[in-house]
Protein backbone atom coordinates (compact mmCIF):
# COMPACT_ATOMS: atom_id res chain seq x y z
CA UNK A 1 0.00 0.00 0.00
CA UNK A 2 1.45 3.17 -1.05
CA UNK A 3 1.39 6.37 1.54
CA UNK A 4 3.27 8.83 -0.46
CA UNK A 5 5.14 8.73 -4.05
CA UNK A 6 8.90 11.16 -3.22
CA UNK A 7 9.52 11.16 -6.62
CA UNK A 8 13.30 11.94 -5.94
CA UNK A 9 13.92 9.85 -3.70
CA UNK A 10 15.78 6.84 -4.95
CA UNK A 11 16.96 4.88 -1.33
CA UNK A 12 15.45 4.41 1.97
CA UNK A 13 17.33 5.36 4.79
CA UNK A 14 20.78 3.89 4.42
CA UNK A 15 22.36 2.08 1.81
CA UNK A 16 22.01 -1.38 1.12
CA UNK A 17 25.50 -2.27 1.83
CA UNK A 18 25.09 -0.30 5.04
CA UNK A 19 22.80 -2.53 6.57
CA UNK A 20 23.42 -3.80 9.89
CA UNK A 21 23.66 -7.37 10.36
CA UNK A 22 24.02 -8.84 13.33
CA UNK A 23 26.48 -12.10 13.64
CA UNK A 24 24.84 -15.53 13.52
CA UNK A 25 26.90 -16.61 16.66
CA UNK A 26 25.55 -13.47 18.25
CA UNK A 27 21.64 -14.46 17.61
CA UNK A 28 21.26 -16.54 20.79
CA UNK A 29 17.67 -17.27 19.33
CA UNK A 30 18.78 -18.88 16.52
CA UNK A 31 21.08 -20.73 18.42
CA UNK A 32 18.83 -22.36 20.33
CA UNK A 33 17.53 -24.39 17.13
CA UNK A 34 20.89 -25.36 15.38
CA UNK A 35 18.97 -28.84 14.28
CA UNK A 36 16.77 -26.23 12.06
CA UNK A 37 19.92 -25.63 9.93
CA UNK A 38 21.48 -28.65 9.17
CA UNK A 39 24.22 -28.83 6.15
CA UNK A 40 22.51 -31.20 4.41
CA UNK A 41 18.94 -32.46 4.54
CA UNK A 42 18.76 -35.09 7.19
CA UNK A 43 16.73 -37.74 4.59
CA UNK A 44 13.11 -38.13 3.32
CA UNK A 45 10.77 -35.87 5.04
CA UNK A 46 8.27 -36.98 6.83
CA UNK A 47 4.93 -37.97 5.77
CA UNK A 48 2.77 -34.65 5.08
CA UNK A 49 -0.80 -33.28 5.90
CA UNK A 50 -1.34 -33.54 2.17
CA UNK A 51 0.91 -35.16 -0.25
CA UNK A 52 2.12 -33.42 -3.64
CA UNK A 53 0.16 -35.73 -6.71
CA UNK A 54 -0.13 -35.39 -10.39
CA UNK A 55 -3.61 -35.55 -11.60
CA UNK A 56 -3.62 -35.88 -15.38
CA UNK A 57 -6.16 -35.21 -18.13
CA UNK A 58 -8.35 -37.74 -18.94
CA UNK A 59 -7.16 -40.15 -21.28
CA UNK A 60 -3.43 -39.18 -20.88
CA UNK A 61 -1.11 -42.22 -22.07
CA UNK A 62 2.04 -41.98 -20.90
CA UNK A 63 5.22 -39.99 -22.47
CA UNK A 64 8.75 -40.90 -23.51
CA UNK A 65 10.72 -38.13 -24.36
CA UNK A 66 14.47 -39.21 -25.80
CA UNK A 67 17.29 -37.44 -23.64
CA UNK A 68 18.98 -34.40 -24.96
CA UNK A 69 22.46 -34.08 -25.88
CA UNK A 70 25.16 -33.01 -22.91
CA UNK A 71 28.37 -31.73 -23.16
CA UNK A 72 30.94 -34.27 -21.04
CA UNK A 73 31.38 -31.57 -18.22
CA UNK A 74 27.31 -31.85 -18.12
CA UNK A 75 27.66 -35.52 -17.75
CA UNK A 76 29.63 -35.30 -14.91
CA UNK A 77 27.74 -33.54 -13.69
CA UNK A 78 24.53 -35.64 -14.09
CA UNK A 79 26.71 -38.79 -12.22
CA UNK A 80 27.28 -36.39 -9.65
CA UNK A 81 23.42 -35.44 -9.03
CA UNK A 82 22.48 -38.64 -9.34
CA UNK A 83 24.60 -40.16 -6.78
CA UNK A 84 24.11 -37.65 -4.36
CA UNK A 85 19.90 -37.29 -4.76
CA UNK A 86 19.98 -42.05 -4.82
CA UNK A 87 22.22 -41.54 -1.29
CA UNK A 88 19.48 -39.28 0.14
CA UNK A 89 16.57 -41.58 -1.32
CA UNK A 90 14.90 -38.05 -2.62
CA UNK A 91 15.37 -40.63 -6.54
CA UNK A 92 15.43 -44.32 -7.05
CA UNK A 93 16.04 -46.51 -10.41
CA UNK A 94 12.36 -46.12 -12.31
CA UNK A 95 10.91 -48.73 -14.83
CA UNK A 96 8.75 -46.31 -15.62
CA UNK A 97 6.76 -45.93 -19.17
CA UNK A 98 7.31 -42.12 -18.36
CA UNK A 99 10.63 -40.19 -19.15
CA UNK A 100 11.56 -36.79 -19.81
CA UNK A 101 15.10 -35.36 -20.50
CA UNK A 102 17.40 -33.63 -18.05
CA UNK A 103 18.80 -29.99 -18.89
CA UNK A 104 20.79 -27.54 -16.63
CA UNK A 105 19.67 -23.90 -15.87
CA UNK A 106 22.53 -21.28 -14.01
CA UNK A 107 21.81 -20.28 -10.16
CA UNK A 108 22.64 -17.00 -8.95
CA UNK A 109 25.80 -18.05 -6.95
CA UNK A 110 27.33 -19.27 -10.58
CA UNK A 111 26.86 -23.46 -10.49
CA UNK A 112 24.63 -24.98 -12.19
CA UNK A 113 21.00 -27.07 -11.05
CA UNK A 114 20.30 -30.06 -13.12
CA UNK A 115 16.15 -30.27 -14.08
CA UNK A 116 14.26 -32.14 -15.39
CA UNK A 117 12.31 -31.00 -18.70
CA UNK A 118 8.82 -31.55 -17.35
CA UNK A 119 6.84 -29.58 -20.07
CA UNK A 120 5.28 -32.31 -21.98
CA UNK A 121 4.17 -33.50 -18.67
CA UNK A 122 3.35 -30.35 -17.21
CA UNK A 123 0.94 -29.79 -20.59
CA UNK A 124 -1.53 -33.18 -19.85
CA UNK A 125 -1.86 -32.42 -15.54
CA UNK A 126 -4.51 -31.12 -14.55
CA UNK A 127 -3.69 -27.76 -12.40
CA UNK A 128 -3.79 -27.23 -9.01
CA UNK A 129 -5.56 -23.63 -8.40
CA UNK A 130 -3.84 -22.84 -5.07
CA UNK A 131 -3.56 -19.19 -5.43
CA UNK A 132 0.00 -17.52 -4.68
CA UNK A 133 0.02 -14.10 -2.46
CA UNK A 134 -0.21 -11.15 -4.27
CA UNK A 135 3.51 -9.81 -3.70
CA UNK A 136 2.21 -6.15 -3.41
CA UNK A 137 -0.67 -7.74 -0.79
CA UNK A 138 2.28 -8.87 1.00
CA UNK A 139 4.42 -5.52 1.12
CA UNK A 140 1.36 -3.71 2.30
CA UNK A 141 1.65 -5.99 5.97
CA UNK A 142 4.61 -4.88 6.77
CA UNK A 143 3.57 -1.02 7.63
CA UNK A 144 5.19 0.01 10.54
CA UNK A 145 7.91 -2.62 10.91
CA UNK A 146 11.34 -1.97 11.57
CA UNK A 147 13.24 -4.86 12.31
CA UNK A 148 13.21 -7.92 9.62
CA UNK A 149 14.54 -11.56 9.33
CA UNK A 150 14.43 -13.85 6.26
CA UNK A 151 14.51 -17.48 6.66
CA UNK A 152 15.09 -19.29 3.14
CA UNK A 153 14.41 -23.29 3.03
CA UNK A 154 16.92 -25.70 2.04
CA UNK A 155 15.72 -27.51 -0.82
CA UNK A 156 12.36 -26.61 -0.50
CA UNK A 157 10.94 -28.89 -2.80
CA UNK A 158 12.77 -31.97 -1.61
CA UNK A 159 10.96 -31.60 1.64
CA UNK A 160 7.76 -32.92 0.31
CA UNK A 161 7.36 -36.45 -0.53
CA UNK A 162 5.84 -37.49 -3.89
CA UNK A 163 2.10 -40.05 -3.90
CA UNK A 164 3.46 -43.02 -4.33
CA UNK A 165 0.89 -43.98 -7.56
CA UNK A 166 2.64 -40.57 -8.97
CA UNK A 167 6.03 -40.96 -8.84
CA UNK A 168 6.28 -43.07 -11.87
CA UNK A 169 5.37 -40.17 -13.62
CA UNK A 170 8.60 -37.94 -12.90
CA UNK A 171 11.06 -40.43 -14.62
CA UNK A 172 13.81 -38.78 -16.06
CA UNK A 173 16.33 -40.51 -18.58
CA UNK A 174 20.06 -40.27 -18.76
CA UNK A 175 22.80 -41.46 -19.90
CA UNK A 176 23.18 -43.53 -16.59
CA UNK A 177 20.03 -45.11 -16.64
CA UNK A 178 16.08 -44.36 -15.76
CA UNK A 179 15.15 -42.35 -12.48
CA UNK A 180 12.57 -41.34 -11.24
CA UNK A 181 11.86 -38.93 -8.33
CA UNK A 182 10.25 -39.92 -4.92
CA UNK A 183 10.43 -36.02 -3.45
CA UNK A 184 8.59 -33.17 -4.89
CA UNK A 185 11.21 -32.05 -8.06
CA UNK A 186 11.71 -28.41 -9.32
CA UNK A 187 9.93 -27.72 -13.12
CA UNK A 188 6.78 -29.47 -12.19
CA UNK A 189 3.65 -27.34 -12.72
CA UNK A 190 1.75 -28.02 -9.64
CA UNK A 191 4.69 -27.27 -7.48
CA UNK A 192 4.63 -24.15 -6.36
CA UNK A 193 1.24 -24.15 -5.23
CA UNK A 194 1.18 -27.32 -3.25
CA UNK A 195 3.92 -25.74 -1.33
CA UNK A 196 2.65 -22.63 -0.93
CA UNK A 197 -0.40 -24.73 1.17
CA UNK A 198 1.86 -26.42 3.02
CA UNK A 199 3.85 -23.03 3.85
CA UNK A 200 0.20 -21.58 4.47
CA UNK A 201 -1.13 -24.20 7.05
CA UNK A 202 2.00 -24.49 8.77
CA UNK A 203 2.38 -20.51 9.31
CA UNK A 204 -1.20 -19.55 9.33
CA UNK A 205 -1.97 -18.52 12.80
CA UNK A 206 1.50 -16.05 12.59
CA UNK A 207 0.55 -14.75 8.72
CA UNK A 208 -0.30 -11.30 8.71
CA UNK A 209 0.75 -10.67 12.41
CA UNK A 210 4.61 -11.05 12.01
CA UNK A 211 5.21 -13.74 9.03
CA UNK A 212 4.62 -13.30 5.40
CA UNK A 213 5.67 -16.19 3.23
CA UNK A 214 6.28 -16.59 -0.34
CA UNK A 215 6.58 -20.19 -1.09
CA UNK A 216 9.94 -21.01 0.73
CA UNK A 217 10.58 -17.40 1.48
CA UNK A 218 9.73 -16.53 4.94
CA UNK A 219 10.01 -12.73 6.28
CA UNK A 220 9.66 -11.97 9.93
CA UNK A 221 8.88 -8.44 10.76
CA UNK A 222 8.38 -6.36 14.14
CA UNK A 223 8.22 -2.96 15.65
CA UNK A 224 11.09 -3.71 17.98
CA UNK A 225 14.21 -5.97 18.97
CA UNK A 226 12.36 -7.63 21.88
CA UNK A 227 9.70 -7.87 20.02
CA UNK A 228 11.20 -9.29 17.07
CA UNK A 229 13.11 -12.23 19.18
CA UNK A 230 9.85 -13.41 20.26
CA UNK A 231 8.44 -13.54 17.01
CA UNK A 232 11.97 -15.45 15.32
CA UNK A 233 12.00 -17.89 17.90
CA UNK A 234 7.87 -18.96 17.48
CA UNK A 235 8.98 -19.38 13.46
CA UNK A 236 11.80 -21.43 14.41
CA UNK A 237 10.05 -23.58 16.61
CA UNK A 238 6.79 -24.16 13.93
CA UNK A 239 9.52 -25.29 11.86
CA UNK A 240 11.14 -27.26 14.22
CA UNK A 241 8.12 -28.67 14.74
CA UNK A 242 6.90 -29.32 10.63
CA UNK A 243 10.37 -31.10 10.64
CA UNK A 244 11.50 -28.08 7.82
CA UNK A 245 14.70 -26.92 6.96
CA UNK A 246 16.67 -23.69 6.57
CA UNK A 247 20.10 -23.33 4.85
CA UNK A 248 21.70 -20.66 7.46
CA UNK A 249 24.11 -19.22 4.31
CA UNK A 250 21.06 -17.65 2.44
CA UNK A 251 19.34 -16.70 6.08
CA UNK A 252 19.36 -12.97 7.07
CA UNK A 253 18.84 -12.19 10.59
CA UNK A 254 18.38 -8.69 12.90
CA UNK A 255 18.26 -6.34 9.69
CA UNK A 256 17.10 -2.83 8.99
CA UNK A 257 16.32 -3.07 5.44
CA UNK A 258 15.90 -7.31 3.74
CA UNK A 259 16.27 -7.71 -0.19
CA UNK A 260 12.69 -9.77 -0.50
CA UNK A 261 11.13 -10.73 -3.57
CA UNK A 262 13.12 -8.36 -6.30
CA UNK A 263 12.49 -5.39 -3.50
CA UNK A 264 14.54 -3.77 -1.13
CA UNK A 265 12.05 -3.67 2.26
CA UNK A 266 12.84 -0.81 5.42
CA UNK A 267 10.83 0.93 7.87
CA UNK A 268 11.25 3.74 5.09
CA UNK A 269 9.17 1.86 2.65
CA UNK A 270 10.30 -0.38 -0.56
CA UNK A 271 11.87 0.50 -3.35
CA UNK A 272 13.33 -1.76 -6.35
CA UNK A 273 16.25 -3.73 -5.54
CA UNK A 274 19.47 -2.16 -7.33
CA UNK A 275 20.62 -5.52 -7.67
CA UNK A 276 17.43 -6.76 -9.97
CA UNK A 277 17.91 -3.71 -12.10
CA UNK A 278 21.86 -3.14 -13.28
CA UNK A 279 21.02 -5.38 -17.15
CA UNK A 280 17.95 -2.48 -17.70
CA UNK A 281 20.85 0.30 -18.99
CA UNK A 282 22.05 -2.48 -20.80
CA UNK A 283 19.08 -2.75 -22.98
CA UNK A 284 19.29 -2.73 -27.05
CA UNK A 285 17.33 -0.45 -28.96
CA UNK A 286 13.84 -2.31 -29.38
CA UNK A 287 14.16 -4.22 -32.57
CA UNK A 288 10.12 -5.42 -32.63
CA UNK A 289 7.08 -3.97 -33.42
CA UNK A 290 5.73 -4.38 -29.76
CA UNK A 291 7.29 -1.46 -27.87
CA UNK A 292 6.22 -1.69 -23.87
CA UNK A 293 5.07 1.89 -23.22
CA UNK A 294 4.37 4.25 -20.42
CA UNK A 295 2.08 6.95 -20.64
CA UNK A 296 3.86 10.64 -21.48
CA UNK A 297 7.63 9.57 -21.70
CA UNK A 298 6.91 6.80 -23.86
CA UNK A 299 4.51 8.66 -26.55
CA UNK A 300 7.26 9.18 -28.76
CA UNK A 301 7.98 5.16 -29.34
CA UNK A 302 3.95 4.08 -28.91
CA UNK A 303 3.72 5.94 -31.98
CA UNK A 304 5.40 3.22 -33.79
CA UNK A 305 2.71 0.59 -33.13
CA UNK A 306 0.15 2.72 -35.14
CA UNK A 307 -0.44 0.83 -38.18
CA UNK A 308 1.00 1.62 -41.50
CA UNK A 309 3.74 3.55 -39.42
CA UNK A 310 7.03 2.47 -40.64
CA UNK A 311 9.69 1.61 -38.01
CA UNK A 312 12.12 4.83 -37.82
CA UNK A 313 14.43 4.87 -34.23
CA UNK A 314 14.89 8.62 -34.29
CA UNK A 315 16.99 10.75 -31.85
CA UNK A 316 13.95 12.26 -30.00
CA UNK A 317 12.45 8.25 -29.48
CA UNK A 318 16.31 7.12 -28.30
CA UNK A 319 15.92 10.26 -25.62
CA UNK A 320 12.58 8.49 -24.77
CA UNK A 321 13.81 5.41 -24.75
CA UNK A 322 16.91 6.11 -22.09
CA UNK A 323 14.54 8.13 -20.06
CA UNK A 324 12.81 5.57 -19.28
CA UNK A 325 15.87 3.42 -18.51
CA UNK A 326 16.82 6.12 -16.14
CA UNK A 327 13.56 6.17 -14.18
CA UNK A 328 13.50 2.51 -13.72
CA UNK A 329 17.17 2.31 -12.72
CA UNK A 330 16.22 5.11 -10.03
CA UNK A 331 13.00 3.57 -8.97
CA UNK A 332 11.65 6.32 -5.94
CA UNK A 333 10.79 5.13 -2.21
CA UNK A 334 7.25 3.77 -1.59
CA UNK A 335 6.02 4.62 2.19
CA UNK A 336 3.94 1.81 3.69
CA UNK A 337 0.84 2.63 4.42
CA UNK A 338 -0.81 3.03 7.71
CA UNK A 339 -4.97 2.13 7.16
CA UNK A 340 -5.44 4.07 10.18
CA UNK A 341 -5.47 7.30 8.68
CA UNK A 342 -6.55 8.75 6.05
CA UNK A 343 -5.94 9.39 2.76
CA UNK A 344 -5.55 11.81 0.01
CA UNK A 345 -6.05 11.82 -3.81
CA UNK A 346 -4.74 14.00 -6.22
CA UNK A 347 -5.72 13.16 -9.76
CA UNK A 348 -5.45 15.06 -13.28
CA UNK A 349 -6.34 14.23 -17.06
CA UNK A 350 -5.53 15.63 -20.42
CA UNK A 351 -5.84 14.35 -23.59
CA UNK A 352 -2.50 12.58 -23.46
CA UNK A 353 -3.44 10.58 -20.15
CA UNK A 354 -4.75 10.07 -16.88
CA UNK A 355 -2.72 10.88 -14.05
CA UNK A 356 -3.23 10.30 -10.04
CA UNK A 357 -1.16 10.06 -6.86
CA UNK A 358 -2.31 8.84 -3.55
CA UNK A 359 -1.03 10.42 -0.36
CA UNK A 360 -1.60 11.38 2.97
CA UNK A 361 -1.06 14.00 5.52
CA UNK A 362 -14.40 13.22 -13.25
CA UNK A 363 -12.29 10.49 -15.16
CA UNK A 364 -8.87 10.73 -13.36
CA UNK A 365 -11.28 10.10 -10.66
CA UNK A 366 -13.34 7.21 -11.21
CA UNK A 367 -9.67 6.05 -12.57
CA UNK A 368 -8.11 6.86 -9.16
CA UNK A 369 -10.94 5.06 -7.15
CA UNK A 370 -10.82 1.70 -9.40
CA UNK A 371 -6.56 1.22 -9.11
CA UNK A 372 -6.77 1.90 -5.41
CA UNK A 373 -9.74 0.60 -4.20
CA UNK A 374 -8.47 -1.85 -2.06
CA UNK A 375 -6.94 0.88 -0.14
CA UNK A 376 -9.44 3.38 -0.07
CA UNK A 377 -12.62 1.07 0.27
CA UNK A 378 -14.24 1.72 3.87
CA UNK A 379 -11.45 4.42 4.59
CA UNK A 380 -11.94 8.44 4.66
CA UNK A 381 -10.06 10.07 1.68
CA UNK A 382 -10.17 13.33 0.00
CA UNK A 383 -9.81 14.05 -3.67
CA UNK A 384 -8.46 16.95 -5.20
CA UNK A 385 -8.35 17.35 -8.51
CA UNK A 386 -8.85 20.62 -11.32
CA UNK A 387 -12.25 19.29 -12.62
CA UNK A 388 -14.36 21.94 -10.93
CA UNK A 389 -17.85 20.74 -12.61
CA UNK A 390 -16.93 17.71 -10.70
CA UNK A 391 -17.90 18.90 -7.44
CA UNK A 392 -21.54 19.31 -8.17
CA UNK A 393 -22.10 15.64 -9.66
CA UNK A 394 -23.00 15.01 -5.69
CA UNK A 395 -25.89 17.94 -5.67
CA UNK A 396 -27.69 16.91 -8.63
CA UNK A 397 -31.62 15.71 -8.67
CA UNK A 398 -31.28 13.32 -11.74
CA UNK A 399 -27.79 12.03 -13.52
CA UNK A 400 -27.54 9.52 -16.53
CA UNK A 401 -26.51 6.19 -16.24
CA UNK A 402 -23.21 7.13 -17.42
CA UNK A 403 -22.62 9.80 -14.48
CA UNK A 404 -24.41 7.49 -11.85
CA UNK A 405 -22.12 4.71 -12.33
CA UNK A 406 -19.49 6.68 -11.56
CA UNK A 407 -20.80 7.84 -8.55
CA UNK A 408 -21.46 5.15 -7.60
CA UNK A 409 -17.88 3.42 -8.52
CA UNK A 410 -16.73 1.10 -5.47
């Protein structure tokens, strides 16, 4: 929820490499529940409220895919996984009628994950409809908060065990043989949501108090220290308890300001996190006819998508273009909101676009009311805006149906 736009402001207080960060050894709370961080997953996990399974479409046959090339390094590689994933039991040797290839995809730290290519399977299940948080629902909880933890699972997926019936369907071939996976494997389509339910039930009397979670991302938040200790050590314990595990290297404990889901979080507000943004200067001049466009800045490159309009990169549209690159790149602070108060809308309209801000302390209107409704809706706000015939729409005996829907507009 957004208080006020600064549109020069580009960091909350402090920098991120000026956060504070207090010492793991230091954190007698975390401490207290070194069996929560183990270097390695301690086996199979144990057997779930609800187990991940792969419903398919009726009629599916099963699907052989042939495996794809790999580079020797990549074969390596694949013994390696392999004989590390059989020793934990999260695979096993498959007989399976299913199997799909294995490819590699790059992880931030610069190694490589081996996956499995699941889309052929992925295209004949039948979806699970678990919804995933909003991640701008989630921001707008964390008003007020000033101190922040953020607890990242260890092979989150490998902590939930596979139906049995199913697991014949995750068979992937190598060059070593036919696997198959009996733990929850990375690239399937249902994944995410079944363990965003598990994440859900196991955190849901804390959610919205002092936990948000997005799928095995878990951010603790609180108004103070003491506070804040409380609140780490009833997480730890819940996952003590769910027999789930953290990997203490990509933990972040006793912070100021967290790096959460592509944003930089503070008691300041969020802005973009500089680290998600550096490739935008690096962008090439757009070579198709789809240009992404913002309203004012942008104008001179929409025109290109009119049709007949031939495509012509001129100095005033490169201007445009690296304008926008700049205000991305220097994204402005967003103040959490505080639903306590109320708020205040200032809105405008030409014929080049709408325009509104919300802050605190008839078009652009009804616009204004629809994008923010889920903030204004059963709060007090005023409106300011230019459009003086406006302010009679309220005092009049009869309106059309045009002008009384917009009244009316909740």
């Amino acid at each position: 929820m957004v208080e006020k736009v600064e549109v020069g402001a580009t960091e909350p207080s402090g920098c991120l490499h000026q956060m504070e960060v207090k010492p793991t050894e230091g954190i007698r709370v975390v401490c207290e529940y070194p069996d929560v961080f183990p270097d390695e997953l301690p086996g199979m996990p144990p057997d779930r409220e609800i187990e991940f399974l792969i419903e398919l479409l009726p009629g599916t046959a099963p699907i052989a895919k042939r495996q794809y090339r790999v580079a020797p390094k990549e074969q390596e590689l694949i013994k390696e996984n392999i004989d590390e994933l059989l020793g934990k039991g999260f695979i096993r040797p498959s007989s399976s009628p299913w199997a799909f290839p294995v490819l590699f995809v790059d992880k931030k730290d610069g190694t490589r994950r081996m996956c499995v290519d699941y889309r052929a399977l992925n295209d004949v299940t039948i979806k699970n409809k678990y919804p995933l948080p909003r991640i701008d629902d989630l921001f707008d909880r964390l008003q007020g908060a000033c101190v922040f933890s953020k607890i990242d699972l260890r092979s989150g997926y490998h902590q939930r065990k596979i139906r049995p019936s199913d697991i014949p369907k995750t068979a992937f071939i190598t060059g070593f043989g036919l696997y198959e996976y009996t733990v929850m494997s990375f690239g399937l389509t249902n994944a995410p949501a079944y363990f965003m339910n598990l994440m859900n039930k196991v955190f849901m009397e804390y959610l919205d108090k002092f936990v948000v979670v997005f799928i095995d991302d878990i951010l603790i938040y609180s108004k103070t220290e003491e506070e804040h200790e409380e609140h780490l050590r009833l997480v730890l314990q819940k996952l003590r308890d769910h027999k789930l595990y953290a990997k203490l290297s990509k933990c972040e404990f006793w912070l100021d300001q967290v790096p959460f889901l592509g944003h930089i979080v503070s008691k300041g507000g969020i802005m973009v996190d500089p680290g998600k943004i550096g490739g935008v200067m690096d962008w090439k001049v757009p070579k198709l006819r789809f240009i992404e466009s913002f309203s004012g800045i942008a104008k001179p490159m929409t025109s290109l998508l009119e049709k007949g309009v031939p495509f012509n990169w001129t100095k005033e549209r490169q201007a445009a273009f690296d304008e926008l690159k700049k205000r991305l790149t220097t994204a402005p602070v967003l103040t959490l909101p505080d639903l306590t108060k109320s708020f205040t809308v200032y809105c405008d309209a030409s014929k080049e676009g709408l325009g509104c801000v919300l802050m605190r302390g008839g078009k652009a209107v009804v616009h204004a009311l629809k994008i923010w409704r889920h903030y204004l809706f059963g709060n007090k706000c005023e409106i300011y805006t230019d459009h003086k015939s406006l302010k009679y729409i309220f005092t009049q005996n009869e309106l059309n149906m045009r002008r009384e829907k917009m009244a009316r507009v909740d």
